[in-house]
PDB file of N, CA and C in Angstrom:
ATOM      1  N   UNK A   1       7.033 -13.088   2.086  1.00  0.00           N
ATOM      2  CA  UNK A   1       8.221 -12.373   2.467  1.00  0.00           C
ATOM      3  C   UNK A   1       7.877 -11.289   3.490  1.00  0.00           C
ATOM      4  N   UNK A   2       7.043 -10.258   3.078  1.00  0.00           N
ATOM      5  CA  UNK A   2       6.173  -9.168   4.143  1.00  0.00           C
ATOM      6  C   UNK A   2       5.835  -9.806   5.394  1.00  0.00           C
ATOM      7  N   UNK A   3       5.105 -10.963   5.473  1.00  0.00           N
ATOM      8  CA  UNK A   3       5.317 -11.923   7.310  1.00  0.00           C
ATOM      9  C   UNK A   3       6.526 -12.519   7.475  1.00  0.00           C
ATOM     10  N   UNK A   4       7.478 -12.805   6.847  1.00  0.00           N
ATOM     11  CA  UNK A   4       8.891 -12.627   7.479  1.00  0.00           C
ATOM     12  C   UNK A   4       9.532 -11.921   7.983  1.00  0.00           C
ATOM     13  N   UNK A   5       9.285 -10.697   7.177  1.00  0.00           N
ATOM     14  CA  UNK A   5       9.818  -9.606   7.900  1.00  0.00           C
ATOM     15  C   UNK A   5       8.924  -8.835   9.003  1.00  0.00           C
ATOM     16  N   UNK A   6       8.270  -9.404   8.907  1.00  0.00           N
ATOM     17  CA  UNK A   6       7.038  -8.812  10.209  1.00  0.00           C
ATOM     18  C   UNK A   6       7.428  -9.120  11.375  1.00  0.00           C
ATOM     19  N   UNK A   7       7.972 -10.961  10.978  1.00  0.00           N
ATOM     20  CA  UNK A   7       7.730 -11.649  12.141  1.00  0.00           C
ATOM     21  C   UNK A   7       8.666 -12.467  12.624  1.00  0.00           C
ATOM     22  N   UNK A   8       9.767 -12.594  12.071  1.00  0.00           N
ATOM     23  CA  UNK A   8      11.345 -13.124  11.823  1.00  0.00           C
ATOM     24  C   UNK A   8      11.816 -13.012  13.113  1.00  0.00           C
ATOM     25  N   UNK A   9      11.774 -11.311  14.100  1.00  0.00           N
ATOM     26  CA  UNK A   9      12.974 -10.943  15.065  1.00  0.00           C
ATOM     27  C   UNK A   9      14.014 -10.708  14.227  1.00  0.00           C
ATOM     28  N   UNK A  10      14.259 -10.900  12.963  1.00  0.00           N
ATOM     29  CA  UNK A  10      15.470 -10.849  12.586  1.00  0.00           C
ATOM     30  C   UNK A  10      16.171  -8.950  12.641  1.00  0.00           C
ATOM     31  N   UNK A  11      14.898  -8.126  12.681  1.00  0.00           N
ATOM     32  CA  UNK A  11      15.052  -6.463  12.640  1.00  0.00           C
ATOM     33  C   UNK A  11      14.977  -6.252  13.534  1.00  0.00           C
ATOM     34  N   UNK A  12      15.216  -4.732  14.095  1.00  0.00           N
ATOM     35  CA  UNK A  12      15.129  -3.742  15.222  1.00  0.00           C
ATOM     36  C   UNK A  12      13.949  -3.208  15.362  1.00  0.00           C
ATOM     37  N   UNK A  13      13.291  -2.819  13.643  1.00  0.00           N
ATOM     38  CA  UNK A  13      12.530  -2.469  13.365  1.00  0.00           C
ATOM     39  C   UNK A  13      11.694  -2.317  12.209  1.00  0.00           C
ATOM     40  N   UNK A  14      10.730  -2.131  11.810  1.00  0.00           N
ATOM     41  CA  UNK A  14      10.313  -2.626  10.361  1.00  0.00           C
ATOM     42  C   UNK A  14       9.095  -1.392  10.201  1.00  0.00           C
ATOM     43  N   UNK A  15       9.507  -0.461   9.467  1.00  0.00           N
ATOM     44  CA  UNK A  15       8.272   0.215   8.780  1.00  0.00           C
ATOM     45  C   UNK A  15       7.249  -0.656   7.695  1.00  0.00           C
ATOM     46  N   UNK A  16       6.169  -1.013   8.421  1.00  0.00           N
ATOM     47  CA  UNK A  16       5.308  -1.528   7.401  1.00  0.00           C
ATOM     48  C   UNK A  16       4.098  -0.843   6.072  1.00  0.00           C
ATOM     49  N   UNK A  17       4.787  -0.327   5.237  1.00  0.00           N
ATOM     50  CA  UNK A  17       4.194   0.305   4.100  1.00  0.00           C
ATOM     51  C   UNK A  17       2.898  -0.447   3.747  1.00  0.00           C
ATOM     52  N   UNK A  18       3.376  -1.834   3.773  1.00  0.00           N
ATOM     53  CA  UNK A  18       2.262  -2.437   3.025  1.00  0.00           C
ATOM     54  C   UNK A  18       1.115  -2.478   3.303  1.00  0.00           C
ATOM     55  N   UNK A  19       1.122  -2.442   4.840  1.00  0.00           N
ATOM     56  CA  UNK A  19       0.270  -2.278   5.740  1.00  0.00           C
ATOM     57  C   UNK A  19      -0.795  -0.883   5.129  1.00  0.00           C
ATOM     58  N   UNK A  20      -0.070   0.171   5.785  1.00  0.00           N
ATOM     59  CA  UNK A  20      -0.191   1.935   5.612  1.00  0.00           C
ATOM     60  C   UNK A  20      -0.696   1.664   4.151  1.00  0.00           C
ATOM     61  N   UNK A  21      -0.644   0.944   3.430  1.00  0.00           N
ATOM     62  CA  UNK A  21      -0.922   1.522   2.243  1.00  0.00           C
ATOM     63  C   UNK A  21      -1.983   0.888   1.293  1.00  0.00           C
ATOM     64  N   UNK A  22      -2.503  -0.151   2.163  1.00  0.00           N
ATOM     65  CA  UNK A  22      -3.465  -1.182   1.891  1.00  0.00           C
ATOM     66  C   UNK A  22      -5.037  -0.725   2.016  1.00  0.00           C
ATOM     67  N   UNK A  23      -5.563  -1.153   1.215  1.00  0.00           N
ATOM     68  CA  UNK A  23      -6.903  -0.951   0.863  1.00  0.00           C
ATOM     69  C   UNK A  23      -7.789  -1.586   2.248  1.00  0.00           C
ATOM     70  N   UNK A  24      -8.537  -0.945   3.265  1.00  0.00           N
ATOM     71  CA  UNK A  24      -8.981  -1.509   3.727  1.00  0.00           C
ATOM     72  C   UNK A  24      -9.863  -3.409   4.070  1.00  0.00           C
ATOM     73  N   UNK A  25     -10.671  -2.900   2.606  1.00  0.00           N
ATOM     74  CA  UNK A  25     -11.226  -4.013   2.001  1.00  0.00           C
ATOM     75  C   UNK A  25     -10.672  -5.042   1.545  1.00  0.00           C
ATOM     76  N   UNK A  26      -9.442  -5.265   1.309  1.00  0.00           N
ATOM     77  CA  UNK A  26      -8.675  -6.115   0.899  1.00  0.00           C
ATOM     78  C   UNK A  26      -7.604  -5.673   0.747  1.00  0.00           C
ATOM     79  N   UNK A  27      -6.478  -5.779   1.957  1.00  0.00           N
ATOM     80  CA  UNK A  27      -5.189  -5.681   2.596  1.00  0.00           C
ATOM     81  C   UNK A  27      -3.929  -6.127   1.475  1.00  0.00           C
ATOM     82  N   UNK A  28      -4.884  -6.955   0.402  1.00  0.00           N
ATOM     83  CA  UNK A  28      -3.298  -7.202  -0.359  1.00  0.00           C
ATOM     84  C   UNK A  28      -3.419  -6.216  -1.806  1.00  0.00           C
ATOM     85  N   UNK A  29      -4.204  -5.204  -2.042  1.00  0.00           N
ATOM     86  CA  UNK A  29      -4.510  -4.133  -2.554  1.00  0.00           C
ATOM     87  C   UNK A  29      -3.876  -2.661  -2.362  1.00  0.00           C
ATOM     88  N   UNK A  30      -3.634  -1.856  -2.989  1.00  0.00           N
ATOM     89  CA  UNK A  30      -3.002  -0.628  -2.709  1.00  0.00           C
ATOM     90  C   UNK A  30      -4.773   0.094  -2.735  1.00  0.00           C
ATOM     91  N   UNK A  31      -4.804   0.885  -1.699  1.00  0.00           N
ATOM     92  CA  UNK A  31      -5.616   1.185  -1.238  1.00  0.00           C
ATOM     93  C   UNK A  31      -5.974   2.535  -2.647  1.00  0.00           C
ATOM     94  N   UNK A  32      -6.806   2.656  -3.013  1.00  0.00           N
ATOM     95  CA  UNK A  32      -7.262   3.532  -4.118  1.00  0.00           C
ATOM     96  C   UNK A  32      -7.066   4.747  -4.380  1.00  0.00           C
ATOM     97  N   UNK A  33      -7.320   5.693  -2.855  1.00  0.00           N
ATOM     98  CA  UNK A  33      -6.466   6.802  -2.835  1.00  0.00           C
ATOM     99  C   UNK A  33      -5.341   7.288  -3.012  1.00  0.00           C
ATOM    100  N   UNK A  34      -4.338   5.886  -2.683  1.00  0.00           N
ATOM    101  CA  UNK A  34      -2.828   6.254  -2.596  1.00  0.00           C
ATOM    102  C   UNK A  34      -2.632   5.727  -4.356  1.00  0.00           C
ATOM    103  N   UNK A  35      -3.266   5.344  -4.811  1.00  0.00           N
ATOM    104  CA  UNK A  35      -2.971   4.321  -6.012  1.00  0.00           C
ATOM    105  C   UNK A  35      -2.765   5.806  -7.205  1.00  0.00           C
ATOM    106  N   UNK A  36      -2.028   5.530  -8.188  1.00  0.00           N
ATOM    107  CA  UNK A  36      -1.031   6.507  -8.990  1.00  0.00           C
ATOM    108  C   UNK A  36      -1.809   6.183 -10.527  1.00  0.00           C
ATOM    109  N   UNK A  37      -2.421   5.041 -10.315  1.00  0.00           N
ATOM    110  CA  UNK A  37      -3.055   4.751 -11.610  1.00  0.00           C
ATOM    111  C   UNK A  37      -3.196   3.120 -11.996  1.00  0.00           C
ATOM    112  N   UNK A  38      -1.804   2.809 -11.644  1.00  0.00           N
ATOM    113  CA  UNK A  38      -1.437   1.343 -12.471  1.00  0.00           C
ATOM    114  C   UNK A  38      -1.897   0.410 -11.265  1.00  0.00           C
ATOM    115  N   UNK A  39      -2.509   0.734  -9.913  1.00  0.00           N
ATOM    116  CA  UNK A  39      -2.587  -0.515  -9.104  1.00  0.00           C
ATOM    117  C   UNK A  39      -1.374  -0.720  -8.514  1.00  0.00           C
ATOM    118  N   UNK A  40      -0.018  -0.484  -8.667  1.00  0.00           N
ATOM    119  CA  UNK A  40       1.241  -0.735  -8.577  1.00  0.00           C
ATOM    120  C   UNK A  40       1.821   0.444  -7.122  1.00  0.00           C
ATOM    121  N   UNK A  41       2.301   1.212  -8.250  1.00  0.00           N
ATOM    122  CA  UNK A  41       2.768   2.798  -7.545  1.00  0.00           C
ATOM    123  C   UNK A  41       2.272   3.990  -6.476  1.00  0.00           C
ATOM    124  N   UNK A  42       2.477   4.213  -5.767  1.00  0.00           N
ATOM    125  CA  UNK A  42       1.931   5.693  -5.146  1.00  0.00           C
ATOM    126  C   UNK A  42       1.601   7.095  -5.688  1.00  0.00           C
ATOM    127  N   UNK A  43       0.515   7.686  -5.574  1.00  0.00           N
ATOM    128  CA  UNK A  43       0.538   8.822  -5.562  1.00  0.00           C
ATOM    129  C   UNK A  43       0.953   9.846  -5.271  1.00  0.00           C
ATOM    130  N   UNK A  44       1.047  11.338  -5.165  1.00  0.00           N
ATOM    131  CA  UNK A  44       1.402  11.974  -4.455  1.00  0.00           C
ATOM    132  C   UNK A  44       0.916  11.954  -2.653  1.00  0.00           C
ATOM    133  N   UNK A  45      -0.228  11.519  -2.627  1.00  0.00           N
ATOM    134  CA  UNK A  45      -0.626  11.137  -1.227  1.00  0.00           C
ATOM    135  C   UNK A  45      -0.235   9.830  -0.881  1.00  0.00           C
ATOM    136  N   UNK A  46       0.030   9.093  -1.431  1.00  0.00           N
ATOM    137  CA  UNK A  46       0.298   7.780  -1.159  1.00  0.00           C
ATOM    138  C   UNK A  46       1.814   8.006  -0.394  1.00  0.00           C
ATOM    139  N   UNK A  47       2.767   8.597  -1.132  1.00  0.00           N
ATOM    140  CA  UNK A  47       3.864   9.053  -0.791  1.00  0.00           C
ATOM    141  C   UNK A  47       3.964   9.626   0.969  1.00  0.00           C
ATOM    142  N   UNK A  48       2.915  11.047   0.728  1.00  0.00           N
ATOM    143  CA  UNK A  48       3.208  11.603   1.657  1.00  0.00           C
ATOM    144  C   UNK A  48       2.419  10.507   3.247  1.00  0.00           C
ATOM    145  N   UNK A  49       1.566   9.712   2.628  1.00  0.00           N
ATOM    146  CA  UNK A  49       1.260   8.370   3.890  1.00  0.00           C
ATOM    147  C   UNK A  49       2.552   7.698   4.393  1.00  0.00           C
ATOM    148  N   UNK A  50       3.191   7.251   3.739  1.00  0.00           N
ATOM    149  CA  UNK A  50       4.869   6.516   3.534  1.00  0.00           C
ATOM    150  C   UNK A  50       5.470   7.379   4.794  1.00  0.00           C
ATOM    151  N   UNK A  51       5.953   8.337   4.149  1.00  0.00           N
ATOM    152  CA  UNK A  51       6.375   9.497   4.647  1.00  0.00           C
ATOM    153  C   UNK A  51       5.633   9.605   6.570  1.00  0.00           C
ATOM    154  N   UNK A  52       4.503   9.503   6.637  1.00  0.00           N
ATOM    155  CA  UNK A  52       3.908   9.520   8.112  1.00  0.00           C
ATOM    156  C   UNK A  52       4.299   8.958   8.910  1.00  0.00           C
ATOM    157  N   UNK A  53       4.506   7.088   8.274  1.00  0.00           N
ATOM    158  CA  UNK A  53       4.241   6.115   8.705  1.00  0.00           C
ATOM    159  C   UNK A  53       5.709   6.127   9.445  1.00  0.00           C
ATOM    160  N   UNK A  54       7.132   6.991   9.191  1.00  0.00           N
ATOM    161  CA  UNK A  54       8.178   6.741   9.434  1.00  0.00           C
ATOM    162  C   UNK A  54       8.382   7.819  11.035  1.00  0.00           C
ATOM    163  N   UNK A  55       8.594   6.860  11.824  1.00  0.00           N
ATOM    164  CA  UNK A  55       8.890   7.739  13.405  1.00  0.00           C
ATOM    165  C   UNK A  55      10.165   8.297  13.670  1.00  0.00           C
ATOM    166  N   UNK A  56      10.661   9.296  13.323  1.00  0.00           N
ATOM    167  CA  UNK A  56      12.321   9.751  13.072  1.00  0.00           C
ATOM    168  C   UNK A  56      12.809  10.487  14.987  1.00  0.00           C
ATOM    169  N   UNK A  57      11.476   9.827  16.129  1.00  0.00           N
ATOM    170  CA  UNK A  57      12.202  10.150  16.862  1.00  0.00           C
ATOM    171  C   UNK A  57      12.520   8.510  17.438  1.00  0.00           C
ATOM    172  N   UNK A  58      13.722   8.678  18.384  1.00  0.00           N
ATOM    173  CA  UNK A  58      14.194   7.767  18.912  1.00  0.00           C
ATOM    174  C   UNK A  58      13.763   7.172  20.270  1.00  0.00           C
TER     175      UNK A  58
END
């Protein structure tokens, strides 16, 4: 679904979290730092990465 929406055209634009938030070493991983505990969720830094990744100028 994440390379659909990557790669569709179907958006204007697509913030990719999964990306931003991926474990170097293995991209389909939440990267350890951002990880909240469960492997799942964000941290408080994980959050504020999210938060970066979004360009609010036009």
């Amino acid at each position: 679904m994440n390379e659909w929406i990557r790669c569709a055209g179907e958006f204007d634009a697509v913030v990719d979290l999964q990306r931003v938030m991926a474990d170097p070493g293995d991209p389909d991983r939440l990267h350890p730092a951002y990880d909240f505990g469960d492997h799942l969720h964000p941290n408080d830094r994980g959050y504020e990465v999210m938060a970066e990744a979004v360009c609010l100028s036009s």
